[in-house]
N, C-alpha and C. Protein backbone atom coordinates (compact mmCIF):
# COMPACT_ATOMS: atom_id res chain seq x y z
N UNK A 1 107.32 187.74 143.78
CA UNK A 1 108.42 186.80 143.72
C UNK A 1 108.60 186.15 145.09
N UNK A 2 108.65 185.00 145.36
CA UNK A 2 108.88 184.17 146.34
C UNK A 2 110.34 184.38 147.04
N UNK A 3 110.45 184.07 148.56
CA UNK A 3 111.70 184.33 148.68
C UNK A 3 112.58 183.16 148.49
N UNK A 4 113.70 183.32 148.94
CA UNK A 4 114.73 181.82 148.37
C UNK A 4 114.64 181.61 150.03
N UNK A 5 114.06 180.23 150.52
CA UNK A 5 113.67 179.76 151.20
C UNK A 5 115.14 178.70 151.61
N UNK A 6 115.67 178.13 152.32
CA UNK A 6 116.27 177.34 153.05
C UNK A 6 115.65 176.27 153.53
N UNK A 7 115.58 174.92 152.39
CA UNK A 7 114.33 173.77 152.25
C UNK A 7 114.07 173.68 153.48
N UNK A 8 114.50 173.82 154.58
CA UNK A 8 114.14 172.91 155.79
C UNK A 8 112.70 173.85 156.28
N UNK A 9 112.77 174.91 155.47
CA UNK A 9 112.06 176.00 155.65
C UNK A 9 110.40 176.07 154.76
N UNK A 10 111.08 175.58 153.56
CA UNK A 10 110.27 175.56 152.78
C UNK A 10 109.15 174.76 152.66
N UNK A 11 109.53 173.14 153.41
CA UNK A 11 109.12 172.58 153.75
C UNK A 11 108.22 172.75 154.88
N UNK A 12 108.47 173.13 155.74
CA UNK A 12 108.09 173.78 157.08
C UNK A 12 106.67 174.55 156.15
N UNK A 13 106.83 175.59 156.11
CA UNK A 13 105.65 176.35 155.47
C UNK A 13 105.03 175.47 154.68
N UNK A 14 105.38 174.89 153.53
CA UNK A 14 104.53 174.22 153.03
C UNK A 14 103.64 172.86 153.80
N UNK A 15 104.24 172.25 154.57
CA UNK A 15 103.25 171.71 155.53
C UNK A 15 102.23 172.12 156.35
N UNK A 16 102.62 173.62 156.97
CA UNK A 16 102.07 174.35 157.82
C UNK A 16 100.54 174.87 156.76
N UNK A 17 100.54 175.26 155.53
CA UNK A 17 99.64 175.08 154.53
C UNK A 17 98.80 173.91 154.02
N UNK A 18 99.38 172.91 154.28
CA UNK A 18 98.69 171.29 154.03
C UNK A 18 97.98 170.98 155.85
N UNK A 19 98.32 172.23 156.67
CA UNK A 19 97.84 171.32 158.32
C UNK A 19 98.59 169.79 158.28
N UNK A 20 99.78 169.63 157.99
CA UNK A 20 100.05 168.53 158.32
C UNK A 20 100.87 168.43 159.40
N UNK A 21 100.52 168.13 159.77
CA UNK A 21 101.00 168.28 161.73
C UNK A 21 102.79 167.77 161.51
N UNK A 22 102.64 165.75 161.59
CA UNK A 22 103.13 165.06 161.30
C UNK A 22 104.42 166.10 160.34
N UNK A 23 104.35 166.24 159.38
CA UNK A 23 105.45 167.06 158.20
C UNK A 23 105.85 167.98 159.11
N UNK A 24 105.00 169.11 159.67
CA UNK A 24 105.69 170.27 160.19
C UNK A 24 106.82 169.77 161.31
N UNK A 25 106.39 169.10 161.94
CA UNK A 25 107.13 168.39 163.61
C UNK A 25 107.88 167.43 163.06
N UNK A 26 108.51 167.07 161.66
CA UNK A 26 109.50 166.80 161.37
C UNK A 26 110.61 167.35 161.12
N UNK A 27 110.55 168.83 160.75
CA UNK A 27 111.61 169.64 160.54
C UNK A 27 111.98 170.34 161.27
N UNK A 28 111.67 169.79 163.08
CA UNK A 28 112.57 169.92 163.87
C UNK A 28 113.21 168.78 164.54
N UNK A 29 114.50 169.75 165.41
CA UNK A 29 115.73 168.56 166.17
C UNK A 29 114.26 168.09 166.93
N UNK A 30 115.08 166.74 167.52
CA UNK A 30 114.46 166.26 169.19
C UNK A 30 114.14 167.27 170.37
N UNK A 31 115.08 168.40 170.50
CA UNK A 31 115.62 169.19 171.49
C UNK A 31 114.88 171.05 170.96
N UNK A 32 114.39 170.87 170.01
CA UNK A 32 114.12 172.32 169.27
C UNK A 32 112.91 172.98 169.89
N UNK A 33 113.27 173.97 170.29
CA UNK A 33 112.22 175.43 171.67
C UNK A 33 111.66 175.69 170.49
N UNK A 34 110.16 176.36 170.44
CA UNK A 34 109.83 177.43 169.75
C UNK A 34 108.67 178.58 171.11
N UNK A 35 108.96 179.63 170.62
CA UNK A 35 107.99 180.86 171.74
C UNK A 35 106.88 181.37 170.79
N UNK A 36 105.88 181.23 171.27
CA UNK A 36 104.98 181.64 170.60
C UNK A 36 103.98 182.15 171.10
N UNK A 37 103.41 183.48 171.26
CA UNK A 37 102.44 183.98 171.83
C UNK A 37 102.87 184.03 173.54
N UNK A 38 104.13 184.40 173.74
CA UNK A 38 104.62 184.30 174.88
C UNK A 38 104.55 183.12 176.03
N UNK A 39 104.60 181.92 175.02
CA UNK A 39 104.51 180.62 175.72
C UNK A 39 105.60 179.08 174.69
N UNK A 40 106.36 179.33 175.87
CA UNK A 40 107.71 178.13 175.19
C UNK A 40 107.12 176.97 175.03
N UNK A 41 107.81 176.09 174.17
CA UNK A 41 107.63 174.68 174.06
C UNK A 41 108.83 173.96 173.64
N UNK A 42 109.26 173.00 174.39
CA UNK A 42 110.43 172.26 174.08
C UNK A 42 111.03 170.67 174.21
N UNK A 43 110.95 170.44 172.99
CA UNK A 43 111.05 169.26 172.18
C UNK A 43 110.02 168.97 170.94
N UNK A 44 109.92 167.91 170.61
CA UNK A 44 109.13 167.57 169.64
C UNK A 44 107.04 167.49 170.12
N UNK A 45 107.65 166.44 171.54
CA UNK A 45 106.15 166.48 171.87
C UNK A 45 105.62 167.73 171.97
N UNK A 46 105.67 168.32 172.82
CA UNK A 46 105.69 170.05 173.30
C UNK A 46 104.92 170.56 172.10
N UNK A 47 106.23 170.43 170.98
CA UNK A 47 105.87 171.66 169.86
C UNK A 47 104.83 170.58 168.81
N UNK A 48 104.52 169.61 168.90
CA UNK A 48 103.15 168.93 168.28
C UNK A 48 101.79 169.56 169.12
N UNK A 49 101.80 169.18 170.01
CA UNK A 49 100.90 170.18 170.62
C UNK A 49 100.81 171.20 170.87
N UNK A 50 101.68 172.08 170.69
CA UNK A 50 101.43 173.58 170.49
C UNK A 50 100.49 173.28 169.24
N UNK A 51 101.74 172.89 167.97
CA UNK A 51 101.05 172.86 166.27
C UNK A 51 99.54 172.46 165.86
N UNK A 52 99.02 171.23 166.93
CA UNK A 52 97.78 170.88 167.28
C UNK A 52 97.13 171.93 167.77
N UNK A 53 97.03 172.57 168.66
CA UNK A 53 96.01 173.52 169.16
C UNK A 53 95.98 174.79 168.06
N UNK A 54 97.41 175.02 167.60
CA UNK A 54 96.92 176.79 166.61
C UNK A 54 96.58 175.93 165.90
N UNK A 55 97.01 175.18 164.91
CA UNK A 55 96.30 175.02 163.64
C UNK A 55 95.30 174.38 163.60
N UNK A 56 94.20 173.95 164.34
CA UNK A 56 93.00 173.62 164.85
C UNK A 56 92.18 174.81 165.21
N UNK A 57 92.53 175.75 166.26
CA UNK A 57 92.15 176.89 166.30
C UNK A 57 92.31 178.16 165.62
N UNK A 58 93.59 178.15 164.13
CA UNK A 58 93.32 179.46 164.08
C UNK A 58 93.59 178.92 162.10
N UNK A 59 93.37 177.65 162.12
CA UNK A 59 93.44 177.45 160.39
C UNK A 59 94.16 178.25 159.72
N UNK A 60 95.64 178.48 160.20
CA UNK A 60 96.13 179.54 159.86
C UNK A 60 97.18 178.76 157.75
N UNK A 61 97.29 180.24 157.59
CA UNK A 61 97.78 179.83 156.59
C UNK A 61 98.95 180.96 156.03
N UNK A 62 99.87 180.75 155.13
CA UNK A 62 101.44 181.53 155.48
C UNK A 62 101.91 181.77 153.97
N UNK A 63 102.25 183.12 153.51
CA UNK A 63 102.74 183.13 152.67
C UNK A 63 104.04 183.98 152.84
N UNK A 64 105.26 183.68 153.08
CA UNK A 64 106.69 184.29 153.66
C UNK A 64 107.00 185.24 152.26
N UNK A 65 107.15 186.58 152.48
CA UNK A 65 107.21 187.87 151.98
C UNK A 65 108.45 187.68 151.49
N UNK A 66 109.84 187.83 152.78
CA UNK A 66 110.99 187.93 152.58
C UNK A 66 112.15 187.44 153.29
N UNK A 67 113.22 187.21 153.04
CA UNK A 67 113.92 186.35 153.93
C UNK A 67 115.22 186.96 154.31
N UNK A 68 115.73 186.96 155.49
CA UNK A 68 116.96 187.42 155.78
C UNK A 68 118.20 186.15 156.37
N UNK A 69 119.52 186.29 156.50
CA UNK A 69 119.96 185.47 157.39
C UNK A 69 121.45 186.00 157.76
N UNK A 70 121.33 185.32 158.91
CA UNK A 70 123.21 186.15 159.73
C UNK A 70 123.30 184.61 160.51
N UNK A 71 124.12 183.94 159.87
CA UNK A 71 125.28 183.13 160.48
C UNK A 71 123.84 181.98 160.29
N UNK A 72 123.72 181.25 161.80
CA UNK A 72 122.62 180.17 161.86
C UNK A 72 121.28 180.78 161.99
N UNK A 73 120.63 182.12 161.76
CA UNK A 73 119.77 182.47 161.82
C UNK A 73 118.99 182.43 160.82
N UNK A 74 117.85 182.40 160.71
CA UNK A 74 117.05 182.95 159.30
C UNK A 74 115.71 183.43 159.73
N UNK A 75 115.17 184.94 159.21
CA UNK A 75 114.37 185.43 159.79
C UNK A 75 113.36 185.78 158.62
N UNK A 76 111.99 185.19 158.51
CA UNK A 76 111.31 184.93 157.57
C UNK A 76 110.02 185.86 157.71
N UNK A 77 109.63 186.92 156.86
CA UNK A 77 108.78 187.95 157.31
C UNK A 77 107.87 187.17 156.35
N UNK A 78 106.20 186.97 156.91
CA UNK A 78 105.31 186.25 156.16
C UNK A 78 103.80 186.87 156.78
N UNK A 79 102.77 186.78 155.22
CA UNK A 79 101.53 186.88 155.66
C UNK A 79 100.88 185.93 156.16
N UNK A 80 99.94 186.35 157.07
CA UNK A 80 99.45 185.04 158.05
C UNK A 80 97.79 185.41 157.84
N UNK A 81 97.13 184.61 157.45
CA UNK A 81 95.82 184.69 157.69
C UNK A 81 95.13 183.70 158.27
N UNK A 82 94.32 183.25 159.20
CA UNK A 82 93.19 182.56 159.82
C UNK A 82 92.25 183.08 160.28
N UNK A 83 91.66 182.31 161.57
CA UNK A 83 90.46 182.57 162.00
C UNK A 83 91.21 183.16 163.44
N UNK A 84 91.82 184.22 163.04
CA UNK A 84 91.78 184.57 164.34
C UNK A 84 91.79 186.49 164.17
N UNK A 85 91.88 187.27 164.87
CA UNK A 85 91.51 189.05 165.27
C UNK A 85 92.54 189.38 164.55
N UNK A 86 92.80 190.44 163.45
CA UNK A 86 93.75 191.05 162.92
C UNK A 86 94.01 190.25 161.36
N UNK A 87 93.36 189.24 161.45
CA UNK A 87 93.88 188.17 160.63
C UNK A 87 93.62 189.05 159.03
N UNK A 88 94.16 189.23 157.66
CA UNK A 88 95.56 188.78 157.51
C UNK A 88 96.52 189.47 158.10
N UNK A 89 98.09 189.03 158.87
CA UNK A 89 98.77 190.13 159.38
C UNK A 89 100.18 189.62 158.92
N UNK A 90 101.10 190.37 158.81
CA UNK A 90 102.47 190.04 159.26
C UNK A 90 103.05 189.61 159.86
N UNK A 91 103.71 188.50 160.08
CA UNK A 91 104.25 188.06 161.47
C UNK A 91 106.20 187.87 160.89
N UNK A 92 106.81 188.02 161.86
CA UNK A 92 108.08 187.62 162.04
C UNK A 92 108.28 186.26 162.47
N UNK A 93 109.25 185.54 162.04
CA UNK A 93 109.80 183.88 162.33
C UNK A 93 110.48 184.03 162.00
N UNK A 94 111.31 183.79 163.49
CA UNK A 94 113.12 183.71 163.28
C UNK A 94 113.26 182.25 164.02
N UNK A 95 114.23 181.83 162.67
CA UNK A 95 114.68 180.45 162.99
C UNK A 95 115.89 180.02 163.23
N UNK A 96 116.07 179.54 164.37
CA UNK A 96 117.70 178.84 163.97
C UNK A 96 117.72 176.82 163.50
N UNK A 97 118.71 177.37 162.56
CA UNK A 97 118.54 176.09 161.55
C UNK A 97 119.99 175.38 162.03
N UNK A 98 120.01 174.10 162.73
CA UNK A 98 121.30 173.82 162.64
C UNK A 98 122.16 172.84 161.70
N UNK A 99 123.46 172.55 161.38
CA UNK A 99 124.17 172.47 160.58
C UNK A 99 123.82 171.60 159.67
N UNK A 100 123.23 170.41 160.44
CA UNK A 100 122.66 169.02 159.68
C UNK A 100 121.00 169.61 158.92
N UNK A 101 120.59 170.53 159.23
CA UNK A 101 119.02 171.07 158.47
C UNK A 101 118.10 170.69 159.41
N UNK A 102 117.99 170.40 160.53
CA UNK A 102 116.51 170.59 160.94
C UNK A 102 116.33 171.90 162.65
N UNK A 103 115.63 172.47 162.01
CA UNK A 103 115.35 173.59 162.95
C UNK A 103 115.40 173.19 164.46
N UNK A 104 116.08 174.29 164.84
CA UNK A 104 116.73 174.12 166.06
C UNK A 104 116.08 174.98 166.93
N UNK A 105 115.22 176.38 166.93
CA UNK A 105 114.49 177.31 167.65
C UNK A 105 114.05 177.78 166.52
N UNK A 106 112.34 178.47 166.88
CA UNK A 106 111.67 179.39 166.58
C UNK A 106 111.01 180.25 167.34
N UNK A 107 110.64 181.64 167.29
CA UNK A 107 110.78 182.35 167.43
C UNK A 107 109.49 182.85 166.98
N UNK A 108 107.82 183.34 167.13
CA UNK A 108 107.28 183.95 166.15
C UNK A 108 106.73 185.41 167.00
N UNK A 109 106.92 186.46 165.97
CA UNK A 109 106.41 187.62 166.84
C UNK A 109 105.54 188.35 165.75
């Protein structure tokens, strides 16, 4: 069973599955951090080129297990498989979503 996703979310993954760069780096603010692999990025340009280099290098692809949320948070436990060591694995993505819907921080561990 799929989890009940928070569209801005749903969307998000489902682009991140199409490699569509463009779609994913829409469903964040102007201003939206994400940390990833112990390296920040912040704004839109930033986090296009982060999205450019993994999903070029690790063809990754996401199927979100389960979903939690407390207040503006939402923390999305998902299988991750690509071309990269460990691959398929679990990963954590915690998002903050703000009021108007487009992601405001992520978070992946």
């Amino acid at each position: 069973m799929e989890p009940d996703l928070p569209s801005i979310l749903q969307r998000y993954f489902d682009a991140q599955n199409r490699h569509d760069i463009d779609a994913m780096v829409a469903c964040f603010a102007p201003d939206a951090a994400v940390l990833d692999e112990g390296r920040d990025f912040v704004g839109t340009e930033a986090i296009r080129s982060w999205m450019e280099e993994t999903s070029g290098k690790y063809r990754i692809a996401i199927r979100p297990l389960e979903t939690s949320r407390e207040g503006d948070r939402t923390t999305v436990v998902a299988l991750v498989s690509g071309t990269f060591d460990g691959s398929p694995t679990n990963l954590t993505y915690r998002f903050g979503i703000a009021v108007d819907g487009p992601i405001r921080s992520l978070e992946i561990r």
